[in-house]
C-alpha atoms as a PDB file:
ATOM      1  CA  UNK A   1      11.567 -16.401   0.155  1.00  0.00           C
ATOM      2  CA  UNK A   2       9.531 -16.249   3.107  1.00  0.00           C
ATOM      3  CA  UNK A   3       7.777 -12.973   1.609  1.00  0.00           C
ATOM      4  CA  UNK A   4       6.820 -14.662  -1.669  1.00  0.00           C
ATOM      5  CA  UNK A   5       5.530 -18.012   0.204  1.00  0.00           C
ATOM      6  CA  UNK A   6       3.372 -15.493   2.428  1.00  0.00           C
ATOM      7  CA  UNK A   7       1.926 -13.505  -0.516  1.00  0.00           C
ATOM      8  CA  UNK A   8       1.365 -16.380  -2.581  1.00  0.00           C
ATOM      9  CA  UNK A   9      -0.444 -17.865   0.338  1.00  0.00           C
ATOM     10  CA  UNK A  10      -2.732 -14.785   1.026  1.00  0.00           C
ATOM     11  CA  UNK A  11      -3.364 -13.247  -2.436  1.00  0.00           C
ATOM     12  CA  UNK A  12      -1.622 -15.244  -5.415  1.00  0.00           C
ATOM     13  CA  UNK A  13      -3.040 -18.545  -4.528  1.00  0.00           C
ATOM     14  CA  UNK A  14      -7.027 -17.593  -4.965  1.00  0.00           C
ATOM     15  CA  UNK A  15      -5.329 -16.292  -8.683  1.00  0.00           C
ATOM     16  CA  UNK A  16      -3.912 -18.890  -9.137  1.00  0.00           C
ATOM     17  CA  UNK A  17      -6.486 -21.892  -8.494  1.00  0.00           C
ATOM     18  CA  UNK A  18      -8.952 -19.884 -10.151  1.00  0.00           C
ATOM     19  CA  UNK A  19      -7.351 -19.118 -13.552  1.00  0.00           C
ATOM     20  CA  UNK A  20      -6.360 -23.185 -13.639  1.00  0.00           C
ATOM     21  CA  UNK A  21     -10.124 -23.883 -12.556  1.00  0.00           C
ATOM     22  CA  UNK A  22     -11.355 -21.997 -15.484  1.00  0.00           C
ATOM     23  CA  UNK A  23      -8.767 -23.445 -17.624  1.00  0.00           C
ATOM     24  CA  UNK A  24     -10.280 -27.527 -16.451  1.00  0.00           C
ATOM     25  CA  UNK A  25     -13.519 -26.084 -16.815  1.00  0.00           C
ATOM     26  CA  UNK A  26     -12.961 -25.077 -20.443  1.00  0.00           C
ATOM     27  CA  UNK A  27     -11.482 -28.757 -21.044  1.00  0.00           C
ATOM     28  CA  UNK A  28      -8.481 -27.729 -21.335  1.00  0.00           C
ATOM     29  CA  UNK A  29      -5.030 -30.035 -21.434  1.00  0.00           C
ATOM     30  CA  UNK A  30      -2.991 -30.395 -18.115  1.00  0.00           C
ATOM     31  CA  UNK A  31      -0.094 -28.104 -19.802  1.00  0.00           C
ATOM     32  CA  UNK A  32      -2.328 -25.352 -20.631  1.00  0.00           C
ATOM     33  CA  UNK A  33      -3.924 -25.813 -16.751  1.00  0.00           C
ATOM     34  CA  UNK A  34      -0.623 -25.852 -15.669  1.00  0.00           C
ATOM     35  CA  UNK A  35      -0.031 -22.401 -17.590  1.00  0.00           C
ATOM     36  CA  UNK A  36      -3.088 -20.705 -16.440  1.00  0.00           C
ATOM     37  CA  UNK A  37      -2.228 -21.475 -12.762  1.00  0.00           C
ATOM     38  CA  UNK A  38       1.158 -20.245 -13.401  1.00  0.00           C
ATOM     39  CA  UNK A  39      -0.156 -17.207 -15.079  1.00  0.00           C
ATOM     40  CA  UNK A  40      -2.333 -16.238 -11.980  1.00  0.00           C
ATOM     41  CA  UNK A  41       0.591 -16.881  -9.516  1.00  0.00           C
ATOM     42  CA  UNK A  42       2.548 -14.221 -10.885  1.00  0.00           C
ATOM     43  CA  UNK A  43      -0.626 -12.537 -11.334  1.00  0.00           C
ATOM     44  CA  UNK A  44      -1.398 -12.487  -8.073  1.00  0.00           C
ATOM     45  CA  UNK A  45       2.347 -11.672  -6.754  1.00  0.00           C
ATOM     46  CA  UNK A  46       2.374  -8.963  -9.135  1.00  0.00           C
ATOM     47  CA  UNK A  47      -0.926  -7.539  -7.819  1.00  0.00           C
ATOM     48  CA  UNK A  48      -0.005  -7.889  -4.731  1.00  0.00           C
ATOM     49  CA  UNK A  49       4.124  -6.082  -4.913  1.00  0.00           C
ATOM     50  CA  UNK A  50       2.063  -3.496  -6.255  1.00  0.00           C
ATOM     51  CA  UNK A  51      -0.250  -2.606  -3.364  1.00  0.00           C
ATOM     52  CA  UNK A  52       2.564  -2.758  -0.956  1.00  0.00           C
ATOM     53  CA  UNK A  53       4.455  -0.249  -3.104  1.00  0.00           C
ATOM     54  CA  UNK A  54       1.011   2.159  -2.759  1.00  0.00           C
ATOM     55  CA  UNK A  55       1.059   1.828   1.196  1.00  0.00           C
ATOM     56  CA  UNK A  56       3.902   4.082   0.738  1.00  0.00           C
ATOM     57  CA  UNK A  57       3.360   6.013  -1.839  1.00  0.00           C
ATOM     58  CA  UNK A  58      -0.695   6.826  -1.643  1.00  0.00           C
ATOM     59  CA  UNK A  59      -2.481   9.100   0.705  1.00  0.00           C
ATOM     60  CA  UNK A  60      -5.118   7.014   2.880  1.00  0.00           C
ATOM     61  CA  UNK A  61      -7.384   8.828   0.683  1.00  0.00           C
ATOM     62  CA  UNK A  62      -6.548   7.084  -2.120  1.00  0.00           C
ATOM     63  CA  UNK A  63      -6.544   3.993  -0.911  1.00  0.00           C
ATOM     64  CA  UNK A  64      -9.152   3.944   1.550  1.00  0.00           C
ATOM     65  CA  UNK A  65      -6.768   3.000   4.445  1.00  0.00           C
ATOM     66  CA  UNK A  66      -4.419   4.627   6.316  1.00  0.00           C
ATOM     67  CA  UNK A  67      -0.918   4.672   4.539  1.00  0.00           C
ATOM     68  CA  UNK A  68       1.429   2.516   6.504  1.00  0.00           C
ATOM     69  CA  UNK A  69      -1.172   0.483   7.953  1.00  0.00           C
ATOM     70  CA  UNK A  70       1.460  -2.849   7.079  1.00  0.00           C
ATOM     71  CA  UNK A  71       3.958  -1.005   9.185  1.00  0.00           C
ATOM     72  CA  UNK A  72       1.214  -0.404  11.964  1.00  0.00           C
ATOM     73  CA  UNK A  73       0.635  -4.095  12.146  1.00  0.00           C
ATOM     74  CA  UNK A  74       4.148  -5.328  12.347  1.00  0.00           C
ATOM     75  CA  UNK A  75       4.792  -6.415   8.332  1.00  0.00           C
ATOM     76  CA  UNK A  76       7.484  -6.046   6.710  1.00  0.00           C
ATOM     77  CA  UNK A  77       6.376  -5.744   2.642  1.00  0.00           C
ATOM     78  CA  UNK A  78       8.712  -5.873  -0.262  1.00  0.00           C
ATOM     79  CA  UNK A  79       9.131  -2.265  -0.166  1.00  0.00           C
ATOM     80  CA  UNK A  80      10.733  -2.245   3.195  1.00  0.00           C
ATOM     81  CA  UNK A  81      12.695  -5.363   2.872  1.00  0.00           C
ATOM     82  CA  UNK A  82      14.073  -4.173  -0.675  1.00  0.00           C
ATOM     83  CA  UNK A  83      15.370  -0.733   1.336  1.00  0.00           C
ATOM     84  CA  UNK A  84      17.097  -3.112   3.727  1.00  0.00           C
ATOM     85  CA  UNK A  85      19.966  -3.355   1.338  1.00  0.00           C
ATOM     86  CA  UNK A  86      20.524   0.223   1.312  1.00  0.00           C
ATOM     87  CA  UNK A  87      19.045   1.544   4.987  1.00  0.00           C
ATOM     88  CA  UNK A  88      20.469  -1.944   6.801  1.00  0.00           C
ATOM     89  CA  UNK A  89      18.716  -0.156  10.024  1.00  0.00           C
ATOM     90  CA  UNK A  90      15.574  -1.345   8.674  1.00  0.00           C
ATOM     91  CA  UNK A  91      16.722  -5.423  10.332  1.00  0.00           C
ATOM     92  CA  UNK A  92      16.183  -4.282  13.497  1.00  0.00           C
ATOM     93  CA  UNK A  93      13.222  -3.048  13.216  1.00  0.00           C
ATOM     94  CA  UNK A  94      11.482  -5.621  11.214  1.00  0.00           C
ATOM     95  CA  UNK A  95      12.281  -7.939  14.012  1.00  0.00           C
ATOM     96  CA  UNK A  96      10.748  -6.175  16.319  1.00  0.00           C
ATOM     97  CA  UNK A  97       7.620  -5.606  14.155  1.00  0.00           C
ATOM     98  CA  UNK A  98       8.133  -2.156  14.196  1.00  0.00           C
ATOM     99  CA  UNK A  99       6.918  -2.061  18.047  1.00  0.00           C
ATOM    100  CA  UNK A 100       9.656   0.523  19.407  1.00  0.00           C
ATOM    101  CA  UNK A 101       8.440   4.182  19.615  1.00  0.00           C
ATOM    102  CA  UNK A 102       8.719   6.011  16.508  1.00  0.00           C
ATOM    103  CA  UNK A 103       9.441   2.571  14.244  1.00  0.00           C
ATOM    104  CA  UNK A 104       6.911   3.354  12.028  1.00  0.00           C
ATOM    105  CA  UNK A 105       7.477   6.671  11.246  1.00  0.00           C
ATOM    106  CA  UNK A 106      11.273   5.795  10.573  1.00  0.00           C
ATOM    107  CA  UNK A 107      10.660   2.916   8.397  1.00  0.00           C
ATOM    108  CA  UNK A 108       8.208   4.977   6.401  1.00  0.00           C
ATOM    109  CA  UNK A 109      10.908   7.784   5.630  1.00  0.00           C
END
């Protein structure tokens, strides 16, 4: 839950407020504003599940930063806390931020 509230707050939010601005701006009825800000919520959440998955899974190439750069900072993403339920290991580190020597490189595995 806390993931979700912190990605909606950081990326899915600006989706979100703008799709439903559009939608007042085109005079549109409060159900259909409603819609469009639901629409670029899970927009938003969607858009941004997906470039935590690529963190992991794309060279720094690719993405133009350095792969695990979440990790680096002390996040956990959805990728990580979805491998919790299978490498429970993962806890410990993610309340630590990842700060113990070779963290990082473990979580990334």
């Amino acid at each position: 839950a806390h993931y979700l509230d912190k990605t909606y707050k950081k990326t899915a939010s600006l989706l979100a407020n703008s799709s439903k601005a559009v939608a007042i701006l085109g005079n549109a009825d409060e159900e259909t504003s409603e819609s469009a800000f639901q629409y670029g919520r899970h927009l938003g959440l969607a858009f941004q599940l997906v470039d935590d998955l690529l963190d992991f899974v794309s060279s720094s190439d690719t993405m133009g930063k350095p792969t695990a750069a979440d990790l680096k900072l002390g996040l956990a993403t959805a990728p990580v806390l979805f491998a919790t339920q299978d490498y429970p290991e993962l806890n410990a580190m993610i309340v630590r931020r990842f700060q113990e020597q070779g963290d990082v490189e473990r979580a990334f595995e």
